[in-house]
Protein backbone atom coordinates (compact mmCIF):
# COMPACT_ATOMS: atom_id res chain seq x y z
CA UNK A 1 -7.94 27.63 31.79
CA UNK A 2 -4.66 27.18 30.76
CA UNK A 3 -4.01 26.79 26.70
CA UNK A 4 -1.03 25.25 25.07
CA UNK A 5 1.07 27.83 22.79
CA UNK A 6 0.71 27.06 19.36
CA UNK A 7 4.93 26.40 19.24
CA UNK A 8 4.19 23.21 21.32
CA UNK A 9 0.78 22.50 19.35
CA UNK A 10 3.06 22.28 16.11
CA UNK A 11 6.02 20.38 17.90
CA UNK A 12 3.27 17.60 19.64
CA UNK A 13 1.65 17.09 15.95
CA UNK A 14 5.23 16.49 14.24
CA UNK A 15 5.17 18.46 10.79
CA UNK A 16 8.35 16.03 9.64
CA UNK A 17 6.42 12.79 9.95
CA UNK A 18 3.52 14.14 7.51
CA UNK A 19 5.60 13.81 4.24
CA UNK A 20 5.28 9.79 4.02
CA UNK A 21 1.72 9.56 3.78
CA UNK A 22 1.66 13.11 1.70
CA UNK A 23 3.79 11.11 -1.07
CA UNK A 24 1.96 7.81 -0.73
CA UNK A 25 -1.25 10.27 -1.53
CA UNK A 26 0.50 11.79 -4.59
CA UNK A 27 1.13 8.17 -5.19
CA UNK A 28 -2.13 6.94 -5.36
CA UNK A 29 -3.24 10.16 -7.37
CA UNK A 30 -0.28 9.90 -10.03
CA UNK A 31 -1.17 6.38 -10.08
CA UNK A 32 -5.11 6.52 -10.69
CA UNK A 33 -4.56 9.08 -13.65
CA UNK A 34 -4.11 12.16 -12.40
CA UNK A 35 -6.30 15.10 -13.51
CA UNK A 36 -6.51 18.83 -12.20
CA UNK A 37 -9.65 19.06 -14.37
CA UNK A 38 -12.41 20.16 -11.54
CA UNK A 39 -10.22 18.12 -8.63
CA UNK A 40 -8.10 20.95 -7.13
CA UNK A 41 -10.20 21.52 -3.53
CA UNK A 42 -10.41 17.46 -3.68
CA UNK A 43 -6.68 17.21 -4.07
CA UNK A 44 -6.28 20.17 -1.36
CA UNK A 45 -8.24 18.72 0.49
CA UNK A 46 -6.92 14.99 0.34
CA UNK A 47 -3.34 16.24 0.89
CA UNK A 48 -3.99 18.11 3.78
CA UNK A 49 -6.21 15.06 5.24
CA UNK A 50 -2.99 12.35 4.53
CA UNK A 51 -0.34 14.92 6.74
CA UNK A 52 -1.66 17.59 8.89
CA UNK A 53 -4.89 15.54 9.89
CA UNK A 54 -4.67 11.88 10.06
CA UNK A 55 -1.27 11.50 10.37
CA UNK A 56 -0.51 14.43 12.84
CA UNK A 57 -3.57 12.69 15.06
CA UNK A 58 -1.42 10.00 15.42
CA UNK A 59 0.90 11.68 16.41
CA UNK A 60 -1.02 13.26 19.49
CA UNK A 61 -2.58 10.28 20.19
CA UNK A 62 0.59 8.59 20.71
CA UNK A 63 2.28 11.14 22.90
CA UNK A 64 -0.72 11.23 25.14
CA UNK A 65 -0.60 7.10 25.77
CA UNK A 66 3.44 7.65 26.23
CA UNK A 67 3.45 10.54 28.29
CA UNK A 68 5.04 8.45 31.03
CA UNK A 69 7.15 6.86 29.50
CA UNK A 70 8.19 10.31 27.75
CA UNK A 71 8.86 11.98 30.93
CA UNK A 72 11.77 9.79 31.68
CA UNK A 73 13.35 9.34 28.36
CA UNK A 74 12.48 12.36 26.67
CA UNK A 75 11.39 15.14 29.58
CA UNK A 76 11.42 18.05 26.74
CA UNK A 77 8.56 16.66 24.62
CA UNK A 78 5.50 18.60 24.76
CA UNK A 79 3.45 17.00 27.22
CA UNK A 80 5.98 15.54 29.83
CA UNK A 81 7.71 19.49 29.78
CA UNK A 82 4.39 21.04 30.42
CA UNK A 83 4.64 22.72 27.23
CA UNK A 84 1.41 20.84 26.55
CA UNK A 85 -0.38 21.52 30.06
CA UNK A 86 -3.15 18.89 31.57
CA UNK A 87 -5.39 16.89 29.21
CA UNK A 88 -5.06 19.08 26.31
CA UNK A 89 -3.05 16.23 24.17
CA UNK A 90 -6.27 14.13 24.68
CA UNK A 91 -8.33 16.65 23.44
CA UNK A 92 -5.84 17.58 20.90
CA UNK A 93 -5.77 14.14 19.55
CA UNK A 94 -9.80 14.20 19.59
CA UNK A 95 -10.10 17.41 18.49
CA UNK A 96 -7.89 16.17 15.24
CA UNK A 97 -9.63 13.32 15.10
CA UNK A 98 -13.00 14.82 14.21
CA UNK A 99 -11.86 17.28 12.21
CA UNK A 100 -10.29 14.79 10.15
CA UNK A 101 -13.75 12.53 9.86
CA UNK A 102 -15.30 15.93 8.63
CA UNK A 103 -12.65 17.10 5.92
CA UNK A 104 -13.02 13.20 4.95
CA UNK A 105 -17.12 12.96 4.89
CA UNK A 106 -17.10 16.01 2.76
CA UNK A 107 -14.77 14.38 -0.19
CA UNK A 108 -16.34 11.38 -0.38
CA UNK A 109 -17.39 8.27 0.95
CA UNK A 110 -14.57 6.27 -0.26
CA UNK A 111 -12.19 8.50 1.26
CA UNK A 112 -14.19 8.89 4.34
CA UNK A 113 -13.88 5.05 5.01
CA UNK A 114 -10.51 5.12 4.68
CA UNK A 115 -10.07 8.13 7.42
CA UNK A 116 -12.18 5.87 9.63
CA UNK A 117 -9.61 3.00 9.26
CA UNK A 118 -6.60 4.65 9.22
CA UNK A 119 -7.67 6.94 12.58
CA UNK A 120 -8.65 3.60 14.24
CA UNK A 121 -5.33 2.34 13.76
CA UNK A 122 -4.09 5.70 14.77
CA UNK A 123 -5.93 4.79 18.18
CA UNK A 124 -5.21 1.38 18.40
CA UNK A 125 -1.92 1.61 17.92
CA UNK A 126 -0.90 3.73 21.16
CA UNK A 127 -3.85 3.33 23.33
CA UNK A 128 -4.78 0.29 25.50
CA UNK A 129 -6.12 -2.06 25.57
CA UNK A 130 -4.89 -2.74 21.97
CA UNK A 131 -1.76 -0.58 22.09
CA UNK A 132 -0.21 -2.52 18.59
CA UNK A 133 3.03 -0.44 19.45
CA UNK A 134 4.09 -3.03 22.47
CA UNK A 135 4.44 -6.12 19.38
CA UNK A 136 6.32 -5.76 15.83
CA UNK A 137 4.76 -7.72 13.87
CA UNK A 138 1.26 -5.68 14.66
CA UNK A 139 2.38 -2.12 15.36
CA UNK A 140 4.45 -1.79 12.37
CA UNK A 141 1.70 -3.20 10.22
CA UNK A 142 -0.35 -0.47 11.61
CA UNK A 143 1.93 1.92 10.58
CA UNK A 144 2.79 0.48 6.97
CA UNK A 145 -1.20 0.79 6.19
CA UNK A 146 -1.59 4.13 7.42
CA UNK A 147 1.85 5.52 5.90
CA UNK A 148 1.35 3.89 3.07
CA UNK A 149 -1.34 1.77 1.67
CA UNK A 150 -4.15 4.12 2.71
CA UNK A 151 -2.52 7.63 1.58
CA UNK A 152 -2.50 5.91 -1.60
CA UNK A 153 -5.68 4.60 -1.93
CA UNK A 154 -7.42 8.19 -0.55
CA UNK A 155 -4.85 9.88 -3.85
CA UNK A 156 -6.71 7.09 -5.92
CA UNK A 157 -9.98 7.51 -4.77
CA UNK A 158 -10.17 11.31 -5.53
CA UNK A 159 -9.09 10.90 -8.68
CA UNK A 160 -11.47 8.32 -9.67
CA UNK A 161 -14.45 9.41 -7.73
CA UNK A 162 -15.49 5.78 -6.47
CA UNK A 163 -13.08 2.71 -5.55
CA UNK A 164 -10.15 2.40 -7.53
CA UNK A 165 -8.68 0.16 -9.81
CA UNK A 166 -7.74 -3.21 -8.77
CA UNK A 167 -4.64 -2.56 -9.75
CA UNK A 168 -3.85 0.16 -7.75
CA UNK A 169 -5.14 -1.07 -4.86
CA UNK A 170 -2.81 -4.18 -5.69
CA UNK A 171 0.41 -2.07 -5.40
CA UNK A 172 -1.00 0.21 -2.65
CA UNK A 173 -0.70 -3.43 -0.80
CA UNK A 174 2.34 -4.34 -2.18
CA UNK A 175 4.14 -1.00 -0.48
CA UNK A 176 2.30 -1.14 2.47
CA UNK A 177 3.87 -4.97 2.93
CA UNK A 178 7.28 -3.28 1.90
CA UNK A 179 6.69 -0.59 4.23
CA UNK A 180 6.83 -2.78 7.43
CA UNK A 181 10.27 -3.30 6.80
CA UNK A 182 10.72 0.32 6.88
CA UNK A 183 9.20 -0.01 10.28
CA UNK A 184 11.35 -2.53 11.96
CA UNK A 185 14.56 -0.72 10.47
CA UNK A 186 13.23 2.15 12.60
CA UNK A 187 13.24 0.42 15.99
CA UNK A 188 16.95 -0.51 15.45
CA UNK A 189 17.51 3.16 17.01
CA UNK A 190 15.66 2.00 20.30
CA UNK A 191 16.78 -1.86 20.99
CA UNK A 192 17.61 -1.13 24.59
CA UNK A 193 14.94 0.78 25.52
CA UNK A 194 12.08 -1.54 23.94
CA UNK A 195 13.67 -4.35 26.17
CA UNK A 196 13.77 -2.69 29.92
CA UNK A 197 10.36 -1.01 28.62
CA UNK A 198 8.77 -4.82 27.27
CA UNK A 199 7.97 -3.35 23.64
CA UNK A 200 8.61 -6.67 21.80
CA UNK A 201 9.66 -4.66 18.73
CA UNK A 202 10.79 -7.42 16.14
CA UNK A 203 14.90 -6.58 16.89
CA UNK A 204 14.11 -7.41 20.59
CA UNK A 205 11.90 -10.71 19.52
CA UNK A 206 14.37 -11.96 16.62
CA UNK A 207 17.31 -10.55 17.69
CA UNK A 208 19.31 -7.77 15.76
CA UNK A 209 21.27 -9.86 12.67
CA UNK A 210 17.66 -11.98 11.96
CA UNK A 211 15.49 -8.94 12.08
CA UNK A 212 17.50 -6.95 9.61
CA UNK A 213 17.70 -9.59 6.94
CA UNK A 214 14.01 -10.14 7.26
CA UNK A 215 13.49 -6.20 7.00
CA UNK A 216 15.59 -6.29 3.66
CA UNK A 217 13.27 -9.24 2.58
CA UNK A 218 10.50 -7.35 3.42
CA UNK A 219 11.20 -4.08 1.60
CA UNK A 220 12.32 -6.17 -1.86
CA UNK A 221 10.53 -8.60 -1.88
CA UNK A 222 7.07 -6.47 -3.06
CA UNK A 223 8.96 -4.40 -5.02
CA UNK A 224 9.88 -7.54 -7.05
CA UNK A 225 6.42 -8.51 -7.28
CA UNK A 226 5.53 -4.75 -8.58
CA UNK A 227 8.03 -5.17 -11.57
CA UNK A 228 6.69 -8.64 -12.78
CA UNK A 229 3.46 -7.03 -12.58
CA UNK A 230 4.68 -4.16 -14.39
CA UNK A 231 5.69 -6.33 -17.02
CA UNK A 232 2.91 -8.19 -17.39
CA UNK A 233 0.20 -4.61 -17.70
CA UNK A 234 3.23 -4.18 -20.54
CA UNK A 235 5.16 -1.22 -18.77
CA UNK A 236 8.61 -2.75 -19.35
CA UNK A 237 10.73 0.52 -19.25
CA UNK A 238 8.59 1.63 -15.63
CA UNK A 239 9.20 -1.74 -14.74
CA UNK A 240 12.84 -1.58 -15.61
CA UNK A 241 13.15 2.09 -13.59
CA UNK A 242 11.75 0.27 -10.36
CA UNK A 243 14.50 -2.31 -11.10
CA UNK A 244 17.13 -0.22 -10.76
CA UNK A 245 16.18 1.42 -8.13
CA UNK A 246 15.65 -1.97 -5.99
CA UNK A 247 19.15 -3.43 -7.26
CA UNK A 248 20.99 -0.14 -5.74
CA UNK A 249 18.81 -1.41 -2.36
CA UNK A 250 20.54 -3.93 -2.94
CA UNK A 251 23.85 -2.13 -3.43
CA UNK A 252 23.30 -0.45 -0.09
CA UNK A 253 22.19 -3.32 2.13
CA UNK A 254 26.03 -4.68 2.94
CA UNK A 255 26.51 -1.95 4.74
CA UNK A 256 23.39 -1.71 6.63
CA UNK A 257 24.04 -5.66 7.69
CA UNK A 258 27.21 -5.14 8.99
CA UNK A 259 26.06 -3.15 12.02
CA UNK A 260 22.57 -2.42 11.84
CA UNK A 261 22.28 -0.56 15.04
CA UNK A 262 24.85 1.79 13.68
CA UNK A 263 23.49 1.98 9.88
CA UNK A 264 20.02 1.54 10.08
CA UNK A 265 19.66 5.69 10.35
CA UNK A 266 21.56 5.84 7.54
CA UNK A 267 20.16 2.88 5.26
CA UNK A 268 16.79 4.74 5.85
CA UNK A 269 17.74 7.91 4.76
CA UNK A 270 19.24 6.32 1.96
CA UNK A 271 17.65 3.13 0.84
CA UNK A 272 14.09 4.35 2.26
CA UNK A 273 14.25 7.38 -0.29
CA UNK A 274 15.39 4.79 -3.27
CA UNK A 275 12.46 2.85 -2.09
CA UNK A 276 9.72 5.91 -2.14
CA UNK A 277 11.54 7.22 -5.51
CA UNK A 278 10.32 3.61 -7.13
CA UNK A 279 6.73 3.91 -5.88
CA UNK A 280 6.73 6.94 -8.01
CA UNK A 281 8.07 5.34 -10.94
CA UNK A 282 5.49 2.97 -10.51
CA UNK A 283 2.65 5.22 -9.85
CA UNK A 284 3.91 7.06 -13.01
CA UNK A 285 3.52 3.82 -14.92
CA UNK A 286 -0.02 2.56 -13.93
CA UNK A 287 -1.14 6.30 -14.39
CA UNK A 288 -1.05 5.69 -17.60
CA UNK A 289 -2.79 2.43 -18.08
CA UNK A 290 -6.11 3.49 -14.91
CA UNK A 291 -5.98 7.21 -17.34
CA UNK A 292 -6.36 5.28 -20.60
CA UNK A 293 -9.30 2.93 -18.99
CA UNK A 294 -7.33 -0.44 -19.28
C-alpha cells in the first residue's frame, strides 16, 4: 500500500484556514467568563477540536468531492498531483471525522452535539447529493455556522459546563449572520470559474455591484444589532469599541465597491480582521456580565 507523506497530509488539511474557528472558540470562551480554574485539557482540547479537527475535516472532505474539478484548475493540490495517492483523502476525511466525534464525546455532550452539526455541514457542504457549495445563499451559510457560530458556542460550552447563556448564543448568531458576508466577499476571487463550472455563488446569481452591497449589509448589519444589545446589558464603552470598529468598515467599504473583483482580497484582509477584532471586544464585554451570573 501506498501512504501519503505527511508534507501533503498537512497541505490537504490547510493549517491557514484553522485560525477562524480557533478565534470564534476563544470567542465563545472569553465571552462565557473565562476561567483556567480546572478547564485547561477542556480548553486544549476544545481548541484543537475548532482547527485541526473539525475544520481541517472540511477541508479533506472538500478536496476529495473537487478532485476533478482540482485537476484542471489547480493540478498541484494534493490529491489531483498524486501527492495524496488513491482514496486516501476519503479516508483522511473519515479518519478526521471520527476522531473529531471522539475528542468531542469526551468533553461533553454539549460540545459533542455541536461536532455532530458542524461535521454534517462539513459533509454536506462538498458532497452530493447536498453539495451546499454549488448555491450562495446555502453554502456560505454552512460555512458562517461552522466558522463562526459553532466555534463559539463549543468556547461557551466548556466554560460553562452545560448550554450557554442566551446571550451568548444570541451574538454567536449574530456573527455567524455577519459571517456570510465574509463568505460571498470570498467568491469575488472566482466569478469566472463558478459560471463555466455552474456554482451559483451569489456574485454569479446577483451579479458583482448587487452582491457586494448586500455582503456589506450583511457584515454590519449584526454588528449593529450587537451594539444596541450591548447597550441595553449596560456595556456602553464595549458597545462603543464595537462601534468604532464597524464605522472604519465603513471607512473601508468605498474602496472595496469600486471594483470588488479587484478589492475584495484586500477588504478581507482588512475589513474581515476589523470585523473579528469587534467580536472580541464583544466577547470581552459579555464575559463580564455570563462571569458575574447576570
Amino acid at each position: 500500500m501506498v501512504y501519503p507523506a505527511p508534507s501533503a497530509v498537512l497541505q490537504l488539511l490547510k493549517p491557514i484556514t484553522w485560525f477562524a474557528p480557533m478565534w470564534a472558540f476563544a470567542c465563545g470562551a472569553v465571552s462565557a467568563g473565562f476561567s483556567t480554574d480546572g478547564r485547561w485539557p477542556a480548553i486544549i482540547a476544545g481548541v484543537f477540536l475548532a482547527g485541526p479537527l473539525v475544520c481541517a475535516t472540511s477541508q479533506a472532505v472538500n478536496d476529495w468531492f473537487d478532485r476533478h474539478v482540482d485537476a484542471i484548475n489547480e493540478p498541484d493540490r494534493p490529491i489531483p498531483s498524486g501527492r495524496i495517492p488513491g482514496r486516501w483523502g476519503l479516508t483522511i476525511g473519515l479518519m478526521w471525522t471520527g476522531l473529531s466525534l471522539v475528542v468531542a464525546w469526551f468533553i461533553g455532550p454539549w460540545v459533542f452535539l455541536a461536532a455532530v452539526v458542524g461535521l454534517a455541514f462539513a459533509w454536506a457542504y462538498s458532497a452530493p447529493p447536498l453539495r451546499l457549495k454549488q448555491n450562495g445563499w446555502w453554502g456560505n451559510a454552512a460555512v458562517a455556522i461552522c466558522y463562526e457560530g459553532l466555534p463559539w458556542f463549543t468556547g461557551a460550552a466548556i466554560m460553562a459546563a452545560t448550554l450557554p447563556d442566551a446571550k451568548v448564543l444570541v451574538v454567536a448568531l449574530l456573527y455567524s449572520i455577519g459571517a456570510h458576508g465574509i463568505m460571498t466577499l470570498n467568491d469575488f476571487k472566482a466569478i469566472e470559474g463558478d459560471r463555466k463550472l455552474g456554482i451559483r455563488s451569489l456574485p454569479v446569481q446577483m451579479g458583482v455591484a448587487r452582491s457586494v452591497r448586500f455582503a456589506c449589509g450583511v457584515m454590519a448589519v449584526p454588528q449593529m444589532v450587537v451594539i444596541g444589545l450591548l447597550v441595553h446589558w449596560g456595556l456602553a464603552y464595549y458597545a462603543l469599541g464595537v462601534a468604532a470598529l464597524l464605522v472604519a468598515q465603513f471607512a473601508l467599504m468605498p474602496r472595496l465597491l469600486r471594483d470588488p473583483e479587484k478589492e475584495a482580497p484586500w477588504y478581507n484582509a482588512t475589513g474581515t480582521t476589523l470585523y473579528v477584532l469587534g467580536m472580541l471586544a464583544t466577547a470581552f464585554g459579555m464575559g463580564g456580565l455570563t462571569g458575574a451570573g447576570i
